[in-house]
Protein backbone atom coordinates (compact mmCIF):
# COMPACT_ATOMS: atom_id res chain seq x y z
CA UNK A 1 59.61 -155.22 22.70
CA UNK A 2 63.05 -155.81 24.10
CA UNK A 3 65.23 -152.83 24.86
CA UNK A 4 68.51 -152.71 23.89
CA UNK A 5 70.97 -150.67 25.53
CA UNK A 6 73.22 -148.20 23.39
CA UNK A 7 76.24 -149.34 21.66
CA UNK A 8 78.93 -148.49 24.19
CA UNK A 9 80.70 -146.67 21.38
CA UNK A 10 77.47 -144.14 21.51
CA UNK A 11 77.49 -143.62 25.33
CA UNK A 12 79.21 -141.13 26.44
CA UNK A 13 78.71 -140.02 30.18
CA UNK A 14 80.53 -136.87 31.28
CA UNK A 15 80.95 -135.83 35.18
CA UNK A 16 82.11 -132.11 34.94
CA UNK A 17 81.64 -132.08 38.98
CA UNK A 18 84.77 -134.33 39.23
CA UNK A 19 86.68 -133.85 35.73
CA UNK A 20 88.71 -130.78 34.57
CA UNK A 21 87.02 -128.95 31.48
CA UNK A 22 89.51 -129.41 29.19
CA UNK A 23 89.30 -132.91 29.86
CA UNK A 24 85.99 -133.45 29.51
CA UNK A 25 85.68 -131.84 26.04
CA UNK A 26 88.32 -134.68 25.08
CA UNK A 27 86.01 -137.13 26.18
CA UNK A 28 83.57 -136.42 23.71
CA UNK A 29 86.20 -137.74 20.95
CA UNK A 30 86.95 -141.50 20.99
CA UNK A 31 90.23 -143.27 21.24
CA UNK A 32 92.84 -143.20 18.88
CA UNK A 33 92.62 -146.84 17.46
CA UNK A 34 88.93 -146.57 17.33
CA UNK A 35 87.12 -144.49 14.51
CA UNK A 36 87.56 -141.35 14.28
CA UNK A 37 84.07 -139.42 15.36
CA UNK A 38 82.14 -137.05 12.82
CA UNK A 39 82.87 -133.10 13.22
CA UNK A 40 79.74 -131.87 14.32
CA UNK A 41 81.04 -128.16 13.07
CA UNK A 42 81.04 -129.29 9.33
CA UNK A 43 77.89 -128.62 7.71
CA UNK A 44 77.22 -132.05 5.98
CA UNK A 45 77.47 -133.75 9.65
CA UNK A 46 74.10 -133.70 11.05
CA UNK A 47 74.66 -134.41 15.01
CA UNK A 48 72.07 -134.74 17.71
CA UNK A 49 73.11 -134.72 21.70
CA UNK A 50 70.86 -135.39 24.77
CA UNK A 51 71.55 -134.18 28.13
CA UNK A 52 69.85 -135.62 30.85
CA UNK A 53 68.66 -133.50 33.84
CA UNK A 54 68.92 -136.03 36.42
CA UNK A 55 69.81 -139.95 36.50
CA UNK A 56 71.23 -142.77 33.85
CA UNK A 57 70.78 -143.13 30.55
CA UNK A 58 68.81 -146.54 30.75
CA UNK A 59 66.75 -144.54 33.58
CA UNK A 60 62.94 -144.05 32.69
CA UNK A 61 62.63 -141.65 30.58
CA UNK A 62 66.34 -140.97 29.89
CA UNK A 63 66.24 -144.06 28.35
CA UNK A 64 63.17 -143.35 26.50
CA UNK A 65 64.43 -140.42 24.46
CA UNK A 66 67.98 -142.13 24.00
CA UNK A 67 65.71 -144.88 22.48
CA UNK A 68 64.19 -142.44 20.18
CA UNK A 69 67.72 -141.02 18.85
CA UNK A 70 69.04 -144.02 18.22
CA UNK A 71 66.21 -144.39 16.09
CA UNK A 72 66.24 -141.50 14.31
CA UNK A 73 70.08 -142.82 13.66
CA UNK A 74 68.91 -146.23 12.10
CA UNK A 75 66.61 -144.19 9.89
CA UNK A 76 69.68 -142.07 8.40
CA UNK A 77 68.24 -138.90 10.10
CA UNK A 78 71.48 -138.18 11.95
CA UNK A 79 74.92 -139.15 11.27
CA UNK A 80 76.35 -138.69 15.37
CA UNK A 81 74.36 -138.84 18.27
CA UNK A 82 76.05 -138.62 22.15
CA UNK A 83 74.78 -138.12 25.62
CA UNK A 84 75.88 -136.31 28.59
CA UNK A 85 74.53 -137.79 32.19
CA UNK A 86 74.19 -134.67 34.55
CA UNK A 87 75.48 -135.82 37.92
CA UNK A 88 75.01 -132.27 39.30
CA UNK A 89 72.03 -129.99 38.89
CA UNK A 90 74.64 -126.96 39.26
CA UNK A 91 76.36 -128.32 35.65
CA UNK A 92 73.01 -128.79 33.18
CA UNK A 93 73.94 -125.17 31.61
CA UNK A 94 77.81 -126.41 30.90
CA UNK A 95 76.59 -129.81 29.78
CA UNK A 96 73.67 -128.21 26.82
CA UNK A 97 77.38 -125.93 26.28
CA UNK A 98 79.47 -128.88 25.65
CA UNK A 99 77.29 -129.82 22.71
CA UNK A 100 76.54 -126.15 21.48
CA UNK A 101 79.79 -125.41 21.44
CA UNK A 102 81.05 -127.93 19.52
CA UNK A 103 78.35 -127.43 16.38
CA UNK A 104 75.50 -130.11 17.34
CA UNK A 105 72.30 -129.11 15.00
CA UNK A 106 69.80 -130.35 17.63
CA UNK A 107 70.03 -130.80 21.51
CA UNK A 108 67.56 -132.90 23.43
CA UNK A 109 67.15 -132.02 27.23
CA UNK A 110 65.10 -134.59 29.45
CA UNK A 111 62.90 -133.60 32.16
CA UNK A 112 60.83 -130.74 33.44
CA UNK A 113 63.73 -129.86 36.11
CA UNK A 114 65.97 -129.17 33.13
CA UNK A 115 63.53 -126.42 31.31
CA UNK A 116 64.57 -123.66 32.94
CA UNK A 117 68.33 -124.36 31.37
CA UNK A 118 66.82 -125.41 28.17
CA UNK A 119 65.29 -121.93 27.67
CA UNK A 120 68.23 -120.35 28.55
CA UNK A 121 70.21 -122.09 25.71
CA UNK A 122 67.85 -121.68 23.24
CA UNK A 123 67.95 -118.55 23.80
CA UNK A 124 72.09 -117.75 23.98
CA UNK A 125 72.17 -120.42 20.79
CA UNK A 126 69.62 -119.36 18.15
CA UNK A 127 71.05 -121.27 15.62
CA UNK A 128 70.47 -124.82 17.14
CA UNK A 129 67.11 -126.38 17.39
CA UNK A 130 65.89 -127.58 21.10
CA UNK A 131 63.74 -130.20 22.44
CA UNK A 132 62.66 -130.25 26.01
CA UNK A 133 61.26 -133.67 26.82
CA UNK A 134 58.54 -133.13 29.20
CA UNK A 135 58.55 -129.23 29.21
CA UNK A 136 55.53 -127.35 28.74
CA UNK A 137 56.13 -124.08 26.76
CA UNK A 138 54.73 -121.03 28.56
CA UNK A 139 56.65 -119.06 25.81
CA UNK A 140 57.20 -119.74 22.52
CA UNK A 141 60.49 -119.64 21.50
CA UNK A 142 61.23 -120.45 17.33
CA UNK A 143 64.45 -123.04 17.92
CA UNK A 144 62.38 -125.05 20.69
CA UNK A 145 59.91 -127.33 20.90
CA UNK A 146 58.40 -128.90 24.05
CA UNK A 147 57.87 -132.66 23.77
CA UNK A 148 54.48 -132.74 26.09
CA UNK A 149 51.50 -134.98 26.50
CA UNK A 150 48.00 -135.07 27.26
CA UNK A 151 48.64 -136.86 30.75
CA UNK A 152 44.37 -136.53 31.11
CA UNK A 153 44.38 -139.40 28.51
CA UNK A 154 46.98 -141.78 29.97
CA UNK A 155 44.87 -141.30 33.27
CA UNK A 156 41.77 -141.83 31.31
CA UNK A 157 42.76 -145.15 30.18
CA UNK A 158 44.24 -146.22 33.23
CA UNK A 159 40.81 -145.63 34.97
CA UNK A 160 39.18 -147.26 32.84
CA UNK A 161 40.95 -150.07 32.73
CA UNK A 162 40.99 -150.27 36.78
CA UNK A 163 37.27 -150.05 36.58
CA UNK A 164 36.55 -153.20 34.14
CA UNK A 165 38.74 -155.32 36.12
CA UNK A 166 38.56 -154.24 40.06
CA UNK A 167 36.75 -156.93 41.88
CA UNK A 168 35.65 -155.36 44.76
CA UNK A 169 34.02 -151.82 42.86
CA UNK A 170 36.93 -149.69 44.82
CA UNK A 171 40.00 -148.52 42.82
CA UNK A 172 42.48 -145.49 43.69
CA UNK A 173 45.23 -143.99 42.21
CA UNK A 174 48.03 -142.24 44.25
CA UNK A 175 50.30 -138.84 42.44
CA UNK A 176 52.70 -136.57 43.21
CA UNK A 177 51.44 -132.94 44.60
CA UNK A 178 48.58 -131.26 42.69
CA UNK A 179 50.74 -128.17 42.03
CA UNK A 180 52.42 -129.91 39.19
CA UNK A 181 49.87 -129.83 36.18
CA UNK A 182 50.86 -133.27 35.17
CA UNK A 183 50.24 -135.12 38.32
CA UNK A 184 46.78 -133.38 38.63
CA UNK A 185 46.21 -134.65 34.89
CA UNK A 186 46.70 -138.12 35.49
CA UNK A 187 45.08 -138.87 38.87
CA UNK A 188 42.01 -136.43 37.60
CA UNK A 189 42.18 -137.97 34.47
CA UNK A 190 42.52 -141.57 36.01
CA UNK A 191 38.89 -140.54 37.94
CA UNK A 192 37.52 -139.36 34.90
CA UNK A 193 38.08 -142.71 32.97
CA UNK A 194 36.92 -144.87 36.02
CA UNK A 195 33.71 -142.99 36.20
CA UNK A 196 33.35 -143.33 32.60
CA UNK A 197 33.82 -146.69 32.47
CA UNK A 198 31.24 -148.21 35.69
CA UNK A 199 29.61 -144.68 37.01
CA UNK A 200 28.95 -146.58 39.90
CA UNK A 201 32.22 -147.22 41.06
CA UNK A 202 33.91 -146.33 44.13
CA UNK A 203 37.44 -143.97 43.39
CA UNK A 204 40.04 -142.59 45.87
CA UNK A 205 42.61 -140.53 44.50
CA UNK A 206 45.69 -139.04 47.23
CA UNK A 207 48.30 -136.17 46.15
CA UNK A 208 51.26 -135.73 48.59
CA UNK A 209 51.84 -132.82 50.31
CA UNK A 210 54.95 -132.27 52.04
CA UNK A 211 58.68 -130.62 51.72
CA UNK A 212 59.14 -129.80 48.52
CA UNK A 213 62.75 -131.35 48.05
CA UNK A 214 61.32 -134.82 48.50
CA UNK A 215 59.27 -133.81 45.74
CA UNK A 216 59.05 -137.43 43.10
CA UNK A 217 61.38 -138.61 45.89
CA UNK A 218 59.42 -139.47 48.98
CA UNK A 219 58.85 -143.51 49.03
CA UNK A 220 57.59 -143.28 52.33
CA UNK A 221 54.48 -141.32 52.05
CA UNK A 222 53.86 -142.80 48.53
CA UNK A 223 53.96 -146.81 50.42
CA UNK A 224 52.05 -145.47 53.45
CA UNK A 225 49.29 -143.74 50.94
CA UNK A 226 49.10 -146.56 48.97
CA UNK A 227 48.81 -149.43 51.99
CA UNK A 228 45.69 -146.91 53.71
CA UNK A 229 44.41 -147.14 50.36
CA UNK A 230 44.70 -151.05 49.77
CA UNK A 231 43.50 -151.46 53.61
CA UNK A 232 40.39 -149.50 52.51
CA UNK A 233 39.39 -152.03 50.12
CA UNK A 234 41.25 -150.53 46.58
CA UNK A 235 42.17 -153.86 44.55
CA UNK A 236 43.47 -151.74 41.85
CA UNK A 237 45.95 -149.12 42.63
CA UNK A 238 47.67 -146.47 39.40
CA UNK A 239 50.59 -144.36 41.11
CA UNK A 240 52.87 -141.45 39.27
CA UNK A 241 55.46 -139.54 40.07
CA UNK A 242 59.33 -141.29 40.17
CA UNK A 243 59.97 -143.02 43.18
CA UNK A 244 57.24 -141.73 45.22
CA UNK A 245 54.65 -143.44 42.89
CA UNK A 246 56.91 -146.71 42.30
CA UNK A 247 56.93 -146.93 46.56
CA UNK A 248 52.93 -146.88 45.94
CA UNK A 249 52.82 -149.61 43.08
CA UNK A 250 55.10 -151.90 45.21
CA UNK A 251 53.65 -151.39 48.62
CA UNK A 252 49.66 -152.44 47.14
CA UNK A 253 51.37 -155.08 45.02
CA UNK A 254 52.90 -156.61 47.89
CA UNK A 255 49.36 -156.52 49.73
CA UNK A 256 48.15 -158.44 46.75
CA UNK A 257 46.34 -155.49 44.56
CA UNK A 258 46.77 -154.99 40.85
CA UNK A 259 48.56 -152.39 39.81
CA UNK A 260 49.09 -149.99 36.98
CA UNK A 261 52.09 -147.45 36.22
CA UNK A 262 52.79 -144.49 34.64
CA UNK A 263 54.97 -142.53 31.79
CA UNK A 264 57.45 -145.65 31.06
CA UNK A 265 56.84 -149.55 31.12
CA UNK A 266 56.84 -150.33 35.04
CA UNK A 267 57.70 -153.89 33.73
CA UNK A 268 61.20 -152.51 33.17
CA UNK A 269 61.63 -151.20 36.64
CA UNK A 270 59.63 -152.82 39.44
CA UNK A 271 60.96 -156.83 39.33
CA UNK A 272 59.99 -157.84 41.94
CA UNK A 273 56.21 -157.33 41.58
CA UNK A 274 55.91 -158.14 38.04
CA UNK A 275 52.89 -160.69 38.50
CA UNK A 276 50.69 -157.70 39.48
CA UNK A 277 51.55 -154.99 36.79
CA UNK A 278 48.72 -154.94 34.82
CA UNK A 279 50.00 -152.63 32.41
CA UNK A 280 51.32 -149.20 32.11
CA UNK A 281 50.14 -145.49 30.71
CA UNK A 282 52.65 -144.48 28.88
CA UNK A 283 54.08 -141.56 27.07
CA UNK A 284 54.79 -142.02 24.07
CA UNK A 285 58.55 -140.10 24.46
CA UNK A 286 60.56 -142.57 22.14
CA UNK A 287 57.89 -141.94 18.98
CA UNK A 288 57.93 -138.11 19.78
CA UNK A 289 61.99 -137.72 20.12
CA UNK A 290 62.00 -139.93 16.44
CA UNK A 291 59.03 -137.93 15.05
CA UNK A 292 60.50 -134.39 16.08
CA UNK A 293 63.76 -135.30 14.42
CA UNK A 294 61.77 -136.17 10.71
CA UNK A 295 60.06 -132.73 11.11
CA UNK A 296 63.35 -131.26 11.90
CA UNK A 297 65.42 -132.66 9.09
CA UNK A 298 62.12 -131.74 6.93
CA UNK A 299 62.54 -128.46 7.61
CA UNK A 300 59.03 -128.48 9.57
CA UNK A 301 60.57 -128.07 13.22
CA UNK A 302 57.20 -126.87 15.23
CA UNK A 303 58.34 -124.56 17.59
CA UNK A 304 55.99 -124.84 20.94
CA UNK A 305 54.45 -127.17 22.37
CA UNK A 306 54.56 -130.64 20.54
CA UNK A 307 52.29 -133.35 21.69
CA UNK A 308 53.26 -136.69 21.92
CA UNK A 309 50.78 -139.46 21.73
CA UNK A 310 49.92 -142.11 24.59
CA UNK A 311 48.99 -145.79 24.91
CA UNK A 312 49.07 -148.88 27.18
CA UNK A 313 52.43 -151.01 27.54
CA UNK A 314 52.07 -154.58 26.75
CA UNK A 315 49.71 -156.66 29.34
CA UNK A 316 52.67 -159.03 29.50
CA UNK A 317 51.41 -161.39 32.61
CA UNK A 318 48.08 -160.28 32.56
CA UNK A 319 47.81 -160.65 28.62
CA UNK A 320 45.57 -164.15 29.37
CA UNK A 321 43.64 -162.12 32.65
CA UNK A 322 42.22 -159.45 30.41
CA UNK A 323 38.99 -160.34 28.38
CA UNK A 324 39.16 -159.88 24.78
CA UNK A 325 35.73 -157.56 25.48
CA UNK A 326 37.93 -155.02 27.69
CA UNK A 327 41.05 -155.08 25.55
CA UNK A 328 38.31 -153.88 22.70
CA UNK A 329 36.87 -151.49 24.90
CA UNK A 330 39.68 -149.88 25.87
CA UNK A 331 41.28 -149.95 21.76
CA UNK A 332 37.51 -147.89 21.31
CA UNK A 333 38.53 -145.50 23.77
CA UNK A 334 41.51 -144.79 22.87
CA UNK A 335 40.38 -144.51 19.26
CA UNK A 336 37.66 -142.01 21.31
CA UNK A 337 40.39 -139.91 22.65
CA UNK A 338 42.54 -139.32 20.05
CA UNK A 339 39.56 -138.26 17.43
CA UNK A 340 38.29 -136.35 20.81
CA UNK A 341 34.41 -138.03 20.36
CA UNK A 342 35.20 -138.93 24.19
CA UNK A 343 36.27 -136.33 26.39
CA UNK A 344 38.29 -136.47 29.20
CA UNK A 345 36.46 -132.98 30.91
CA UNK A 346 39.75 -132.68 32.72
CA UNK A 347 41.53 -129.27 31.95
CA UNK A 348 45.30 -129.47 30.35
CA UNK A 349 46.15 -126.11 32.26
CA UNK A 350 44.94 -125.53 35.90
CA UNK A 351 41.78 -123.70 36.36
């Protein structure tokens, strides 16, 4: 599916680390021979905002939730939606502010280095529902939900996949540090599905360890972990964790192995290597932003932990590679994992 990128009337990108307050709130309304924009205080003026915590709106999984707003739009489910592009960490608290201050019914915060400001909000602003993309819920809190998936499943797939397809019996898979219950999920769940599909079959997973503030940012270990991989006889390589894992998909691409992403379509974002991206596990962040705003304008909002659901991007390139056996394989496991008659014996919190 193509993406299309928002209508520049709906983008709004605020930098409070270089803009006066004042100034910025007047940003949020739109010139004076264009429209003029819905109150968000009135009460028949449903508005939705998204603040990201990090990054571009047409970045990963920015994008991904931006996707799902504008589709909750198109359906009628909100009348405004906006967007605020943190630029500095130190602002995310001011930016959620912008929005609560001005009457927005629900606020969308993307990633888990945004939670901590998320909870915070929810709590000062009890009145406005929250969704946390990609932040598990330790505490339950009654105006937010966490948007969260079962990473042990995207894995699983993933794994399996690499295992019908590697020619040489040897496939690996290269995450983020272990710490981080969703990197341990994937690679452990990427085993799993390997195993499950050829028991027989060779499997190297690598976290990183290192300093912590190259932490989803450290392309050098990730491209050195993945070519001592590659060199080791892996023909099929699945990375995750932002840049770090891209560095590993593009380093064992370039040394000819197939390769398989994670979270959002690595079509989208790695160009240059396109001929070897098998496919991607993805989160399914776009359906769970649309389907949390029907169950909010339902009056169903579930509170906690909401679980998205996951699937394979398009094969794309490798659409005429992939037997018509292991595409129906792989729609049975699926179909396994979501009615849970296959398990994934990988645990969702750490032991």
């Amino acid at each position: 599916m193509k993406r299309k990128l928002p209508d520049e009337k709906q983008r709004i990108s605020l930098n409070l680390n270089r803009l006066p307050f004042l100034i910025l709130l007047s940003a949020l309304a739109f010139s004076a021979c264009a429209p003029r924009p819905q109150d968000c205080a009135r009460a028949d003026v449903f508005c939705a905002g998204l603040v990201t915590a990090s990054g571009t709106i047409d970045d990963g999984i920015n994008q991904e939730a931006w996707l799902g707003l504008q589709d909750a739009k198109a359906e009628g489910l909100v009348n405004r939606i906006d967007y605020i592009e943190t630029v500095d960490s130190r602002d995310r608290a001011r930016n959620i502010a912008v929005f609560a201050d001005q009457g927005y019914d629900v606020i969308i915060t993307v990633g888990f280095s945004i939670a901590d400001e998320t909870v915070a909000s929810a709590q000062q602003y009890p009145l406005i529902k929250f969704v946390g993309v990609e932040q598990p819920q330790a505490t339950k809190y009654p105006n937010l939900a966490g948007l969260v998936f079962h990473e042990e499943r995207s894995g699983f797939l993933a794994g399996a996949l690499a295992a019908m397809i590697t020619k040489t019996n040897h496939v690996a898979a290269v995450c983020e540090e272990k710490f981080l219950d969703s990197m341990r999920r994937y690679c452990d769940g990427f085993q799993a599905g390997a195993r499950y599909a050829n028991p027989k079959i060779k499997t190297d997973v690598v976290y990183r360890t290192g300093a912590s503030e190259n932490l989803f940012n450290d392309p050098d270990w990730g491209s050195a972990a993945a070519l001592k991989l590659v060199n080791g006889g892996a023909d099929v390589l699945f990375a995750a964790g932002g840049s770090t894992g891209d560095a590993a998909l593009e380093s064992a691409a370039e040394q000819g192995a197939a390769i398989i992403g994670t979270e959002t379509d690595t079509y989208s974002r790695l160009a240059d290597v396109r001929p070897k991206i098998v496919t991607s596990a993805l989160n399914g962040i776009r359906s769970g932003v649309l389907d949390l705003m029907r169950l909010t304008r339902s009056g169903e909002f579930p509170s906690g932990e909401f679980f998205g659901q996951v699937e394979l991007a398009p094969f794309r390139d490798w659409d005429y590679l992939i037997p018509e056996s292991v595409k129906e394989k792989l729609n049975k496991i699926l179909q396994g994992l979501e009615n849970k008659s296959i398990q994934t014996s990988v645990p969702y919190k750490s032991p």
